[in-house]
C-alpha atoms as a PDB file:
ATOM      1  CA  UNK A   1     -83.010 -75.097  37.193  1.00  0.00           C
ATOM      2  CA  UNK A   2     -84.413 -78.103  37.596  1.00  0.00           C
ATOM      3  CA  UNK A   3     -84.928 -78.891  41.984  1.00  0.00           C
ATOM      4  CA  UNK A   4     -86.027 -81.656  43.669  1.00  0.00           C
ATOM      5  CA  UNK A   5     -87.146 -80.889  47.426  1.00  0.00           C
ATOM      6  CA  UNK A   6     -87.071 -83.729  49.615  1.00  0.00           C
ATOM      7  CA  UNK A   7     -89.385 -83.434  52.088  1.00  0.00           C
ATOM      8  CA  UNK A   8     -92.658 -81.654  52.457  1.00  0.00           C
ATOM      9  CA  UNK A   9     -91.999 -79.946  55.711  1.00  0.00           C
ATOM     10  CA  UNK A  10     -91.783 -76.633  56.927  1.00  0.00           C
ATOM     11  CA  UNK A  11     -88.438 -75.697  55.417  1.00  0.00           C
ATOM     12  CA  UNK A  12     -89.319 -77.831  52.080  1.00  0.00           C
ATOM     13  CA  UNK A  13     -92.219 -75.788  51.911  1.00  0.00           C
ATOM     14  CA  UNK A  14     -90.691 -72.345  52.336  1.00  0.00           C
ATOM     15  CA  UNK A  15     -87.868 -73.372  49.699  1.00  0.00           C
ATOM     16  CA  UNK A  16     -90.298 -74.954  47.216  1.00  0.00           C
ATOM     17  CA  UNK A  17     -92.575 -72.391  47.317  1.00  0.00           C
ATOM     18  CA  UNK A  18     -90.021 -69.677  46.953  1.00  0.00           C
ATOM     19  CA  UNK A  19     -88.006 -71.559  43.920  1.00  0.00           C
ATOM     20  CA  UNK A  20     -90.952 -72.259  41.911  1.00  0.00           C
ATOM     21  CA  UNK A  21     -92.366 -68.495  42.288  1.00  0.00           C
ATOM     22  CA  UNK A  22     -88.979 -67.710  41.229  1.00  0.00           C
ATOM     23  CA  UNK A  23     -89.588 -69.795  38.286  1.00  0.00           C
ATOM     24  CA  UNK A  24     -87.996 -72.444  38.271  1.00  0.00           C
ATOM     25  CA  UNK A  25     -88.786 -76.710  37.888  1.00  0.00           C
ATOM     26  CA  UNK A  26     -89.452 -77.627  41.496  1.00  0.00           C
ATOM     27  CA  UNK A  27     -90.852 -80.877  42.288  1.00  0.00           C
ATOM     28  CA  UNK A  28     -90.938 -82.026  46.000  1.00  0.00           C
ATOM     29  CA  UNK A  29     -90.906 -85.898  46.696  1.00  0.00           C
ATOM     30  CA  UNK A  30     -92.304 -87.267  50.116  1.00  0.00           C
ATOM     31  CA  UNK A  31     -94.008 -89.986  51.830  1.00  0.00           C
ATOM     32  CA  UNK A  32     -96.575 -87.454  53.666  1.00  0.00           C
ATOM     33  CA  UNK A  33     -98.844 -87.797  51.513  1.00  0.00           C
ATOM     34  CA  UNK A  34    -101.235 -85.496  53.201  1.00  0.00           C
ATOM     35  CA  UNK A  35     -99.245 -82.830  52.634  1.00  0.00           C
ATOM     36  CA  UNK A  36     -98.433 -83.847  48.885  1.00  0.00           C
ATOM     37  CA  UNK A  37    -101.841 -84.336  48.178  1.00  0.00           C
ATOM     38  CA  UNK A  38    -102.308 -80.903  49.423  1.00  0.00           C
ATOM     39  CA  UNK A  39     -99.853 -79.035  47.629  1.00  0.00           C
ATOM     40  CA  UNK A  40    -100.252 -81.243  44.120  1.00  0.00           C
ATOM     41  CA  UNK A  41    -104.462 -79.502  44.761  1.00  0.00           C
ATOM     42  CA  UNK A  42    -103.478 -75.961  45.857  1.00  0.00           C
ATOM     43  CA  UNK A  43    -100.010 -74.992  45.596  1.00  0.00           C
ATOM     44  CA  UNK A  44     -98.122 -73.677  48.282  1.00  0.00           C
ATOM     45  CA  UNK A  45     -99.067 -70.334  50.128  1.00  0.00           C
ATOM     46  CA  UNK A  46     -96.419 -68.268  51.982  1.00  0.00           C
ATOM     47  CA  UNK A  47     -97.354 -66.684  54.683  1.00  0.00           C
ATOM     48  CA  UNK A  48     -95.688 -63.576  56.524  1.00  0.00           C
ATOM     49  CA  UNK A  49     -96.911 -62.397  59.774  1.00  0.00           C
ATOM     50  CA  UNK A  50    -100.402 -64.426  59.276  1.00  0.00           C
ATOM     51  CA  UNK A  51    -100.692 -62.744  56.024  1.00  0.00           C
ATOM     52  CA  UNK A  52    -100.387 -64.397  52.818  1.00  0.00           C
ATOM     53  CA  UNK A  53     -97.958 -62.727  50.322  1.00  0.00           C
ATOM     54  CA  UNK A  54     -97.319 -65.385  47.700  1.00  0.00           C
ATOM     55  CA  UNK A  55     -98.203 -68.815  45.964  1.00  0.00           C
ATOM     56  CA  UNK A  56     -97.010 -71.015  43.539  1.00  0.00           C
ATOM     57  CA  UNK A  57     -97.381 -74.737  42.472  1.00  0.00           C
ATOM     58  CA  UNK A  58     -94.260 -77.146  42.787  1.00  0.00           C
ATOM     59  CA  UNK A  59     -95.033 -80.399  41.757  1.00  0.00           C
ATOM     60  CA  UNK A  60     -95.418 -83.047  44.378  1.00  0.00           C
ATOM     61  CA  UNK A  61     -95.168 -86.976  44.630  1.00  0.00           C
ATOM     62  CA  UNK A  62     -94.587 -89.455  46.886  1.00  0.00           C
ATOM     63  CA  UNK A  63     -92.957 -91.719  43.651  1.00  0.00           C
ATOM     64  CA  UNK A  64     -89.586 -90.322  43.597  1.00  0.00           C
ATOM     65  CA  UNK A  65     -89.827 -92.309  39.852  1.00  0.00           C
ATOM     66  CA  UNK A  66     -91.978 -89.048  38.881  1.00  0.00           C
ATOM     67  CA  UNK A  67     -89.003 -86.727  38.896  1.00  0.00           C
ATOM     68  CA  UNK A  68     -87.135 -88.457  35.943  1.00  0.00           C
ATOM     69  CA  UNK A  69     -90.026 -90.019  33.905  1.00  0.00           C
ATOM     70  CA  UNK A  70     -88.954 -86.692  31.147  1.00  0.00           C
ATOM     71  CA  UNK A  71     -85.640 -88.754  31.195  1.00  0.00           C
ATOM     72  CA  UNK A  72     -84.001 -85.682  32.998  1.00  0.00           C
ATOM     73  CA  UNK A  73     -82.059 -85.894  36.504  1.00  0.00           C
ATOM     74  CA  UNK A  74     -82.233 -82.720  38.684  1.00  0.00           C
ATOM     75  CA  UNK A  75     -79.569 -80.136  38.974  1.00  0.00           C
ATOM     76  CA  UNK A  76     -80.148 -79.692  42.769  1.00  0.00           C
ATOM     77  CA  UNK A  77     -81.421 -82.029  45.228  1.00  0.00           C
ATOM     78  CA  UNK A  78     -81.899 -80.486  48.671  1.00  0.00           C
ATOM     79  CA  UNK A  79     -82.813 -82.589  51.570  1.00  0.00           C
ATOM     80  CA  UNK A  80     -84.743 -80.852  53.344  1.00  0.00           C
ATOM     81  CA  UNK A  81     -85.920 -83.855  56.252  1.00  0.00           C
ATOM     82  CA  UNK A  82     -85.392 -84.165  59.610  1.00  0.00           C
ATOM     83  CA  UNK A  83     -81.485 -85.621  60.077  1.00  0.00           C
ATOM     84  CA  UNK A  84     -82.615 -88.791  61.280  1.00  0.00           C
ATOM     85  CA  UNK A  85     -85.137 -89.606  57.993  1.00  0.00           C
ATOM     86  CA  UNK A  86     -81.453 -88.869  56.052  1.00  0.00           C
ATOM     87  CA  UNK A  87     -80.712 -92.080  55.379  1.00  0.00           C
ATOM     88  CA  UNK A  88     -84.219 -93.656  54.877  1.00  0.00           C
ATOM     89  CA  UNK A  89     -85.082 -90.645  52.808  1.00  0.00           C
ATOM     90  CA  UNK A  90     -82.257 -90.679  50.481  1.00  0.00           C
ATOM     91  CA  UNK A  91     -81.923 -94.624  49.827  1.00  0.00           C
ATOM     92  CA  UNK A  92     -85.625 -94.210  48.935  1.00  0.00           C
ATOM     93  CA  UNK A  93     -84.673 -90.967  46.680  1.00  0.00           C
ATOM     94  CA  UNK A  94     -80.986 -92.215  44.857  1.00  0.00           C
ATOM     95  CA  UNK A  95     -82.642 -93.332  41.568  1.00  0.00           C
ATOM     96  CA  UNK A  96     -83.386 -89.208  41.032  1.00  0.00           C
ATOM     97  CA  UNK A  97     -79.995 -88.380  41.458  1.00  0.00           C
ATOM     98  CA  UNK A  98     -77.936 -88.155  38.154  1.00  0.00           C
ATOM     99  CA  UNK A  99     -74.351 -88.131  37.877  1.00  0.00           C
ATOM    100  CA  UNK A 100     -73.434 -84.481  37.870  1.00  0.00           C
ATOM    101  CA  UNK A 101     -76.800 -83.377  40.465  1.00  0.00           C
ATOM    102  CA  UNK A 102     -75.656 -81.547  43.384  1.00  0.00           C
ATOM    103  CA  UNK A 103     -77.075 -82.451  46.521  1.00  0.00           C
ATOM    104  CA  UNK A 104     -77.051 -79.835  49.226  1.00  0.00           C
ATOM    105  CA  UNK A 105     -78.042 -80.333  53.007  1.00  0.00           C
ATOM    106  CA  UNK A 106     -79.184 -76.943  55.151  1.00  0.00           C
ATOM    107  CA  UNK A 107     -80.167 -79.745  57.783  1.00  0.00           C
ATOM    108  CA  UNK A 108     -79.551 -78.957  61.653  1.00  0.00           C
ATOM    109  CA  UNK A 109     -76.613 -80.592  63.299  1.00  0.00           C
ATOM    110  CA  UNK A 110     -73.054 -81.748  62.532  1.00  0.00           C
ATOM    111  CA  UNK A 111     -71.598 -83.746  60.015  1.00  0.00           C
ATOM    112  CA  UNK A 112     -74.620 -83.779  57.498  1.00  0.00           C
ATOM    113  CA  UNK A 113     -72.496 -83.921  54.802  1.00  0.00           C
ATOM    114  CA  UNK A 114     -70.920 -87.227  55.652  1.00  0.00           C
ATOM    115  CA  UNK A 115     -74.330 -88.212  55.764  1.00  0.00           C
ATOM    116  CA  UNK A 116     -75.495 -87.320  52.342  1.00  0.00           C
ATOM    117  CA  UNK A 117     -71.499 -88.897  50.694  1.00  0.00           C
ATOM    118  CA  UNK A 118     -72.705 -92.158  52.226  1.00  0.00           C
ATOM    119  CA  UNK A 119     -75.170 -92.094  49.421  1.00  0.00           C
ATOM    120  CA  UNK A 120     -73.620 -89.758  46.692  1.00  0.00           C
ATOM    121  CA  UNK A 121     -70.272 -88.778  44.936  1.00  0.00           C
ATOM    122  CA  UNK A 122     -68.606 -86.568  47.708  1.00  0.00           C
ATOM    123  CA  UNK A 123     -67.497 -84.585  44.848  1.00  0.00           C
ATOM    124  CA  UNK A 124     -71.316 -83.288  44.251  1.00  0.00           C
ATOM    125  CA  UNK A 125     -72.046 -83.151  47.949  1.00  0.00           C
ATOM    126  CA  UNK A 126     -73.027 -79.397  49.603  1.00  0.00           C
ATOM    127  CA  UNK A 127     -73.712 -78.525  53.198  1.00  0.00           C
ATOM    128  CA  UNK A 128     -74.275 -75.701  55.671  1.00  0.00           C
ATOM    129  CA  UNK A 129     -77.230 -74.519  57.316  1.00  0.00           C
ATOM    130  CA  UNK A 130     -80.246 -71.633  57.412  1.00  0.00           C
ATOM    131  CA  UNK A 131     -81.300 -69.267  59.617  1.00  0.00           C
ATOM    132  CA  UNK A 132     -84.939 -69.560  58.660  1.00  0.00           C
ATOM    133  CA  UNK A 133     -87.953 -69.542  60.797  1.00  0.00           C
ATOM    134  CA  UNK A 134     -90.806 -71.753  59.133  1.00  0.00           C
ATOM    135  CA  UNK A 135     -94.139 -73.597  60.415  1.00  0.00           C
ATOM    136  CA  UNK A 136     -96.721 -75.203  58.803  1.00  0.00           C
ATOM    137  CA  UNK A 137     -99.937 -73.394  60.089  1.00  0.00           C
ATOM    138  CA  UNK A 138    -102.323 -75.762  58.050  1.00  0.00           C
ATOM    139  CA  UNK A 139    -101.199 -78.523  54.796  1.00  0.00           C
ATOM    140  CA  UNK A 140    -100.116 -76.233  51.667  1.00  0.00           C
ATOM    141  CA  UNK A 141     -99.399 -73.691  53.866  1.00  0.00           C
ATOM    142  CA  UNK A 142     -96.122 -72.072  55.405  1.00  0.00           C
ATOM    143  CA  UNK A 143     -95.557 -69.437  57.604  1.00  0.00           C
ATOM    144  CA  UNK A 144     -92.446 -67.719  57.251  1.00  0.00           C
ATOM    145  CA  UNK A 145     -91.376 -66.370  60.250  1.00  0.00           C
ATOM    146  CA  UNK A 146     -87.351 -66.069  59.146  1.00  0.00           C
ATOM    147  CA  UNK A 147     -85.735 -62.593  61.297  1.00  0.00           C
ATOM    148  CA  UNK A 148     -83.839 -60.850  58.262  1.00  0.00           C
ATOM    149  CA  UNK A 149     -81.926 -58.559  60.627  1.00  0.00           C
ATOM    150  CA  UNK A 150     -78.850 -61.193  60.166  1.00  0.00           C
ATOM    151  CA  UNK A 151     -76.191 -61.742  57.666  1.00  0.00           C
ATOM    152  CA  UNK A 152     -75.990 -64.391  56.279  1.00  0.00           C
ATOM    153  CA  UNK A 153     -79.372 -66.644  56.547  1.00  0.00           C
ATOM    154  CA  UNK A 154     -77.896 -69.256  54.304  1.00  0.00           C
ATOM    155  CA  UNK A 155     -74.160 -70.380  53.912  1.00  0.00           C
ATOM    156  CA  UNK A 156     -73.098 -73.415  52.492  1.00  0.00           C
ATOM    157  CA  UNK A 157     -69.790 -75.137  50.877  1.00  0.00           C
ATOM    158  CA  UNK A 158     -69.104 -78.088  49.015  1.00  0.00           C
ATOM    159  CA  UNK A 159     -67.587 -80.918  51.184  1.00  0.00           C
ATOM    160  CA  UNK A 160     -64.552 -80.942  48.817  1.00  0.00           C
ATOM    161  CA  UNK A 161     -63.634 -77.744  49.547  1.00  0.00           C
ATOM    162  CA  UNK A 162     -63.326 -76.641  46.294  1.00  0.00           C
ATOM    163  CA  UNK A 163     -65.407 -73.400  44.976  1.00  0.00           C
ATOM    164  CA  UNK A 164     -66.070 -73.680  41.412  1.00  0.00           C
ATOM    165  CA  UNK A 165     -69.421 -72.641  39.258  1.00  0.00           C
ATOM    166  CA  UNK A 166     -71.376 -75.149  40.894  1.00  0.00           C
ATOM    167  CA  UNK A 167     -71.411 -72.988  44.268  1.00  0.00           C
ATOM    168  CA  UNK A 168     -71.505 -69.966  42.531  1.00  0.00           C
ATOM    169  CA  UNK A 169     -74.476 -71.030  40.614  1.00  0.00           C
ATOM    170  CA  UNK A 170     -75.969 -72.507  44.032  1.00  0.00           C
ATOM    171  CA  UNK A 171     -75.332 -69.558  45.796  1.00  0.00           C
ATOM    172  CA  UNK A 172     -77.018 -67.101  43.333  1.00  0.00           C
ATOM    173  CA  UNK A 173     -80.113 -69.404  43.711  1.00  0.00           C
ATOM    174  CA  UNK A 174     -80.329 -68.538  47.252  1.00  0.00           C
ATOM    175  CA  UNK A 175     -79.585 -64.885  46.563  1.00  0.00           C
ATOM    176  CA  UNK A 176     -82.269 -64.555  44.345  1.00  0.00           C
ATOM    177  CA  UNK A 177     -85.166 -66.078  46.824  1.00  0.00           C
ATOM    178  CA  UNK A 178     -84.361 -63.071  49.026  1.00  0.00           C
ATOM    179  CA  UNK A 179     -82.057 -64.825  51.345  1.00  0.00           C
ATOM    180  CA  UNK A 180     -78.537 -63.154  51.874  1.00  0.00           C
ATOM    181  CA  UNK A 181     -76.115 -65.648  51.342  1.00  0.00           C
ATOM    182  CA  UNK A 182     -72.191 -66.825  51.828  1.00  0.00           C
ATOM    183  CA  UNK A 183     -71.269 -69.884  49.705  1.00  0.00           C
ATOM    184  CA  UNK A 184     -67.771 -70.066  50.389  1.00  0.00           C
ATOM    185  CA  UNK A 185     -65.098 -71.975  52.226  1.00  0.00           C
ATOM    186  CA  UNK A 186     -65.783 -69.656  55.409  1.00  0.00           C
ATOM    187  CA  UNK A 187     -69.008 -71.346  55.989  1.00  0.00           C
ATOM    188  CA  UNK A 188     -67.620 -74.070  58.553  1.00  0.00           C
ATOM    189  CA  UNK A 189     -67.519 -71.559  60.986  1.00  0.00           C
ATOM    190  CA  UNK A 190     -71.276 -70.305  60.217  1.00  0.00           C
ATOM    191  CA  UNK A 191     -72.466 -73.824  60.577  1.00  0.00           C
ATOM    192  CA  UNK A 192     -71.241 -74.193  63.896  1.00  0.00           C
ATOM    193  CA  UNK A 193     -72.830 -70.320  65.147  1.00  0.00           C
ATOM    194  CA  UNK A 194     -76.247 -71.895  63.593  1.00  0.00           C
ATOM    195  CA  UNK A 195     -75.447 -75.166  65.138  1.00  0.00           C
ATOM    196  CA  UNK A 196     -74.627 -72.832  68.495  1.00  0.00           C
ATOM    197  CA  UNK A 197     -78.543 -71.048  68.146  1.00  0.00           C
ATOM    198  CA  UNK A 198     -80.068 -74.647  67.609  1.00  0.00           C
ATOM    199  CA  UNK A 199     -78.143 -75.882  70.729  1.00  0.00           C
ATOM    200  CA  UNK A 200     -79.371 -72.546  72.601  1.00  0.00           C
ATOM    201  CA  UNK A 201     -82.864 -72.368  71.246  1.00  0.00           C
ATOM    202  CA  UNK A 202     -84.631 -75.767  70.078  1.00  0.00           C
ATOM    203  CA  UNK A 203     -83.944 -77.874  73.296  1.00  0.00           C
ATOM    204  CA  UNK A 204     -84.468 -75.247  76.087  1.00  0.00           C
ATOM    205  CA  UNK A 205     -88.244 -73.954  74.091  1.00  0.00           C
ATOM    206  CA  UNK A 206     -88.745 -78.095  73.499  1.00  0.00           C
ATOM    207  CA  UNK A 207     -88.386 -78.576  77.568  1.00  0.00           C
ATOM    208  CA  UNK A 208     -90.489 -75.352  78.187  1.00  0.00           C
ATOM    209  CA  UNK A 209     -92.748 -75.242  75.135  1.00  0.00           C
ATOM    210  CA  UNK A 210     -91.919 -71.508  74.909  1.00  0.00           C
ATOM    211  CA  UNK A 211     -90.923 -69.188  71.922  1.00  0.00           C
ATOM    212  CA  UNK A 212     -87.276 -68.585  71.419  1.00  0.00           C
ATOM    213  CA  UNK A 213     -87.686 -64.921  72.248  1.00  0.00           C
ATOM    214  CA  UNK A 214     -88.557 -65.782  75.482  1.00  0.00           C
ATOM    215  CA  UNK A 215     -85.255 -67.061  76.924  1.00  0.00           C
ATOM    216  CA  UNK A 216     -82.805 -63.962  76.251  1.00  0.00           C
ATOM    217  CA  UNK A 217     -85.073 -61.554  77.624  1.00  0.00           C
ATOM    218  CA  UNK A 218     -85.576 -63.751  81.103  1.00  0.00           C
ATOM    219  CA  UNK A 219     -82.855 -63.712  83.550  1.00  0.00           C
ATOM    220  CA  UNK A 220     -82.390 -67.333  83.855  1.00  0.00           C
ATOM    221  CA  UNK A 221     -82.811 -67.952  80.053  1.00  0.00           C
ATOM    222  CA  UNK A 222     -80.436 -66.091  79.443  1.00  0.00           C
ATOM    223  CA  UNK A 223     -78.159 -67.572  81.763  1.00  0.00           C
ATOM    224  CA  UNK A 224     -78.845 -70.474  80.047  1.00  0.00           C
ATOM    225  CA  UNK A 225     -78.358 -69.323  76.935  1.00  0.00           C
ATOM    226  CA  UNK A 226     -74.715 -68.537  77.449  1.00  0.00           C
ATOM    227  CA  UNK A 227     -73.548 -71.684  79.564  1.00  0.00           C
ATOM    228  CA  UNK A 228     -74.443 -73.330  76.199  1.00  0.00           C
ATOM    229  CA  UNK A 229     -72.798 -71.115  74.201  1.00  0.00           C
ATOM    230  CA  UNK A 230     -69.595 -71.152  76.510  1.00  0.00           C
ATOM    231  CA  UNK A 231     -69.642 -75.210  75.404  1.00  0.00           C
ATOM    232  CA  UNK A 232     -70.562 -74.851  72.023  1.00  0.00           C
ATOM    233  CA  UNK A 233     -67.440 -72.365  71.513  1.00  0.00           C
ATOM    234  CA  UNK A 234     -64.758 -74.334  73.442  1.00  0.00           C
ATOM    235  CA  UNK A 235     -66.022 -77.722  71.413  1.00  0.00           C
ATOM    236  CA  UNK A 236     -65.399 -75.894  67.896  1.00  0.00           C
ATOM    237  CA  UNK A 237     -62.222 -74.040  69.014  1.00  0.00           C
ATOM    238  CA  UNK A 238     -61.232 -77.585  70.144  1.00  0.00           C
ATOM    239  CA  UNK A 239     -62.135 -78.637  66.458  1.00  0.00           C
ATOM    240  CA  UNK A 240     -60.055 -76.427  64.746  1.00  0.00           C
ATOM    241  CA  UNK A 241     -63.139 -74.150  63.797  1.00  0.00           C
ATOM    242  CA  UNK A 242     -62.810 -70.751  64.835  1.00  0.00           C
ATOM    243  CA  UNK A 243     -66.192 -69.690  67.168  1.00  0.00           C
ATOM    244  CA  UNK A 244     -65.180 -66.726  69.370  1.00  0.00           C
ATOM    245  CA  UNK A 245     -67.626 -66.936  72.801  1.00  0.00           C
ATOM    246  CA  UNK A 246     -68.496 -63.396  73.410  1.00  0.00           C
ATOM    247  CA  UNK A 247     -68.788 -63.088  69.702  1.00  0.00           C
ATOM    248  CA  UNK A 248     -70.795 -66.339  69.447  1.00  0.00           C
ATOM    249  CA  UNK A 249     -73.088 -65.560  72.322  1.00  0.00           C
ATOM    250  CA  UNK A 250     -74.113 -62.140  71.211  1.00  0.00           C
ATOM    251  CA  UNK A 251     -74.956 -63.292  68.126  1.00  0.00           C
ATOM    252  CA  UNK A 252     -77.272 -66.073  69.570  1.00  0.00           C
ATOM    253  CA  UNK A 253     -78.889 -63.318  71.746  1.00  0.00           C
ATOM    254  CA  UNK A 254     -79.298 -60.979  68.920  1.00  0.00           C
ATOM    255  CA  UNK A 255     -81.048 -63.631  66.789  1.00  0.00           C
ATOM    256  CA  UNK A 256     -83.565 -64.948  69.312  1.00  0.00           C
ATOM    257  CA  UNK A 257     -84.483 -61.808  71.664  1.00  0.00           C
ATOM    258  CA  UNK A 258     -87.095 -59.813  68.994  1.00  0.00           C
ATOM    259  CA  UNK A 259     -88.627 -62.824  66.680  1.00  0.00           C
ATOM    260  CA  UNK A 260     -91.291 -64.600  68.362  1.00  0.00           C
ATOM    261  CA  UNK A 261     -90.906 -68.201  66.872  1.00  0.00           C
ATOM    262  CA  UNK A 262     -91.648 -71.411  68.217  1.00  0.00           C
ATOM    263  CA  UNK A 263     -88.350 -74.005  66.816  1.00  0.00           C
ATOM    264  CA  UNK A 264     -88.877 -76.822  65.287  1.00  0.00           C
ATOM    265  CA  UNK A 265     -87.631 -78.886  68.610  1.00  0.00           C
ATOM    266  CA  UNK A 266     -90.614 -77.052  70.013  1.00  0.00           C
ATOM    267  CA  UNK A 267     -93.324 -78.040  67.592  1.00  0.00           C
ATOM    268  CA  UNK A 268     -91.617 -81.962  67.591  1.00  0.00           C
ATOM    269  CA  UNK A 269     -92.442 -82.190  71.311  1.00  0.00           C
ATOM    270  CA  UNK A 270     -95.731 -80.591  71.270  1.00  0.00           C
ATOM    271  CA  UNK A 271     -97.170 -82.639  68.289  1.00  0.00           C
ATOM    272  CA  UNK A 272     -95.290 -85.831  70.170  1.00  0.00           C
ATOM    273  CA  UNK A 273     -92.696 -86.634  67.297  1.00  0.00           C
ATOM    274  CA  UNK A 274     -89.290 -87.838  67.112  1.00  0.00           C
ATOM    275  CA  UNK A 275     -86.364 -84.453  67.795  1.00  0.00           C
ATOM    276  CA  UNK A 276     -83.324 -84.070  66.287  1.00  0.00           C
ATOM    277  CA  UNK A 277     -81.382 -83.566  69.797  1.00  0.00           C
ATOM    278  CA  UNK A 278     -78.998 -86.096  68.558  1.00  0.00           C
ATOM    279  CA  UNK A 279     -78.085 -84.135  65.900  1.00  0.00           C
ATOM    280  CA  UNK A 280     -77.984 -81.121  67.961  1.00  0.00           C
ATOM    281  CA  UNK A 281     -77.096 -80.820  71.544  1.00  0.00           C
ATOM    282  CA  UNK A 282     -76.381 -84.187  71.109  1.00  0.00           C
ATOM    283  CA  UNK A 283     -73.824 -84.051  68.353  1.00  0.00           C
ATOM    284  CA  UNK A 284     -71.582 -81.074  70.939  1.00  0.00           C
ATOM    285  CA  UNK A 285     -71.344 -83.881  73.476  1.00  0.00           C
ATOM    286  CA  UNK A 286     -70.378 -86.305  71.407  1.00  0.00           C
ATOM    287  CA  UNK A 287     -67.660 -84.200  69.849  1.00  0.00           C
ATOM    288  CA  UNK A 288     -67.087 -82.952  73.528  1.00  0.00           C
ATOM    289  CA  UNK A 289     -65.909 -86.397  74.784  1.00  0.00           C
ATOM    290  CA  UNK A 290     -64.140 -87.302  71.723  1.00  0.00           C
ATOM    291  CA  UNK A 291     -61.807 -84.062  71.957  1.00  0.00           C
ATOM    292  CA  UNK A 292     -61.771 -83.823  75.941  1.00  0.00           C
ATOM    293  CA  UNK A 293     -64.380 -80.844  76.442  1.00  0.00           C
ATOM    294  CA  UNK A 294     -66.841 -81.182  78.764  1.00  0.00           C
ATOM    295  CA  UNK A 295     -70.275 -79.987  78.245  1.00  0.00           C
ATOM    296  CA  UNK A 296     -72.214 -80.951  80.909  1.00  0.00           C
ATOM    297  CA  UNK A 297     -75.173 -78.608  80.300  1.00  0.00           C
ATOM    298  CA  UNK A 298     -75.661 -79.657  76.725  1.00  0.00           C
ATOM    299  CA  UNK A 299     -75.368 -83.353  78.141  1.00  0.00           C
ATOM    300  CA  UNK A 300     -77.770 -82.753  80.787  1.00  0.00           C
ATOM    301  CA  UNK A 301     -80.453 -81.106  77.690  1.00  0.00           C
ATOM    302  CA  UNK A 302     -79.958 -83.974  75.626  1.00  0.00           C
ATOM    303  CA  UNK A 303     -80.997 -86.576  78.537  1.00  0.00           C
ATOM    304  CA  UNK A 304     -84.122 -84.034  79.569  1.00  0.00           C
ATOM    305  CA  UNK A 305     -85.550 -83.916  76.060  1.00  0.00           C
ATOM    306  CA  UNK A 306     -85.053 -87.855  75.331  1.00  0.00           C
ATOM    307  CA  UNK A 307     -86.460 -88.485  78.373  1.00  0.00           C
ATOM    308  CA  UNK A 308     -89.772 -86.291  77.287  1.00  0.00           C
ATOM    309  CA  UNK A 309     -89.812 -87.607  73.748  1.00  0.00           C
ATOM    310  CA  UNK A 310     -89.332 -91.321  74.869  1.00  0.00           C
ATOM    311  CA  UNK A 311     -92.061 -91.142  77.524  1.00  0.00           C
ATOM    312  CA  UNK A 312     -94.831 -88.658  75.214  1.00  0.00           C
ATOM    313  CA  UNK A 313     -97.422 -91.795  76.168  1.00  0.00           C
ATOM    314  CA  UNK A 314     -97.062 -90.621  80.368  1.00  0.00           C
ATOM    315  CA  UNK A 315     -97.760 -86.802  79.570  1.00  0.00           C
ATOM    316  CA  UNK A 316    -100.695 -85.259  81.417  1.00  0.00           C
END
């Protein structure tokens, strides 16, 4: 297949990397051109528990023109940015994207899709989400840090709700990079446990610059842990999306007590960049007032990390 990656962070990395070992065209178009630089010099090198186990050279550019100079468009696009560079990232990115190209989001947060059909034929729009742990220990390099004792790490569907080859063919894709997989129409329900874990794990580690195993294996984390998850649930059941609490809970638990991993929320606030808490916790109070739920400790995260990321110039 022919893949365009856009982005060249941690999770562009870990797919592009994977996909071209695999064998396949991968190019990967962004505007750090550090990192491009990087990669179009060395490749990309995959790292599991600080060791490396693999490498492999997608192309790079920061001229999205690059992709289609062999007169080709791309079979996949997956954005692969933060959620709020979606917009930017794909009005600087639509001249890649050919009629029939299928562009997937496995972006944090709600509503991604409607995002990406702002910008593309809803009819070749996927979405879901991936339970990957990734972080860029140094440029062209990526640490993959994913815990595999889950099922599945990627599930996805197509925003018209309609399964035909195209998801088949994505799915396999997935499959074959080691990552179990569920492209089907159940994944609405996945998206919101994953959005639950996010919710759980990337604001409280961004307040307390801790790794996510941390907080289920301390009294009060865990606490924590499930007064978010008790909102989380009752906003999706709200929804129409069913998301079971003790169910949901145990499964955020399960994920985050044994894999030490710092989240990308983490990272954001320790490097001093823009979150995606609006996206996030964010995105379950905003549903939460718009059905009637209240979510008070979600609300009260989202205030505590805007009020760090707003004021990074006052830290000590």
């Amino acid at each position: 297949m022919k893949i365009v990656i856009l982005g060249t962070g941690a999770m562009a990395c870990l797919f592009a990397g994977r996909m071209a070992h695999a064998g396949h065209n991968v190019w990967m178009v962004s505007r750090w051109s550090e990192n491009v630089e990087k990669i179009k010099k060395g490749g990309i090198h995959i790292m599991e528990q600080d060791r490396p186990v693999l490498m492999s050279r997608p192309s790079a550019t920061t001229n999205p023109g690059d992709v289609t100079a062999d007169g080709e468009a791309p079979d996949l696009v997956l954005v692969a940015c933060k959620t709020w560079q979606t917009n930017e990232t794909l009005r600087y990115s639509r001249e890649i994207i050919g009629e029939n190209t299928c562009v997937l989001s496995l972006q944090n947060g709600l509503d991604n899709d409607k995002a990406l059909a702002r910008h593309v034929n809803p009819n070749n729009v996927f979405f879901g989400g991936a339970s990957l742990g990734a972080e860029i220990p140094e440029l062209g390099s990526v640490q993959d840090s994913t815990n595999r004792n889950r099922s599945p790490l990627i599930c996805f569907m197509p925003m018209n709700r309609i399964i035909d080859e195209r998801t088949v063919r994505l799915g396999e894709l997935f499959q074959s990079l080691g990552y179990d997989t569920d492209a089907t129409l159940n994944a609405e329900s996945w998206i919101w446990s994953k959005l639950c874990i996010n919710c759980c794990a990337n604001a409280v580690s961004a307040i307390a610059q801790l790794p996510n195993c941390i907080f289920s294996n301390d009294r009060d984390g865990f606490i924590l842990l499930d007064q978010i998850a008790a909102e989380v649930s009752a906003v999706a059941e709200a929804r129409g999306v069913p998301a079971n609490y003790e169910e949901l809970r145990a499964y955020v638990h399960f994920t985050l007590y044994s894999k030490r991993h710092h989240t990308s929320m983490c990272q954001d606030v320790h490097y001093q960049r823009q979150t995606e808490i609006d996206a996030i916790n964010g995105a379950v109070v905003r549903e939460g007032r718009r059905l009637g739920i209240p979510t008070p400790v979600n609300e009260t995260l989202t205030h505590l990390v805007r009020l760090i990321q707003n004021n990074y110039h006052e830290r000590l």
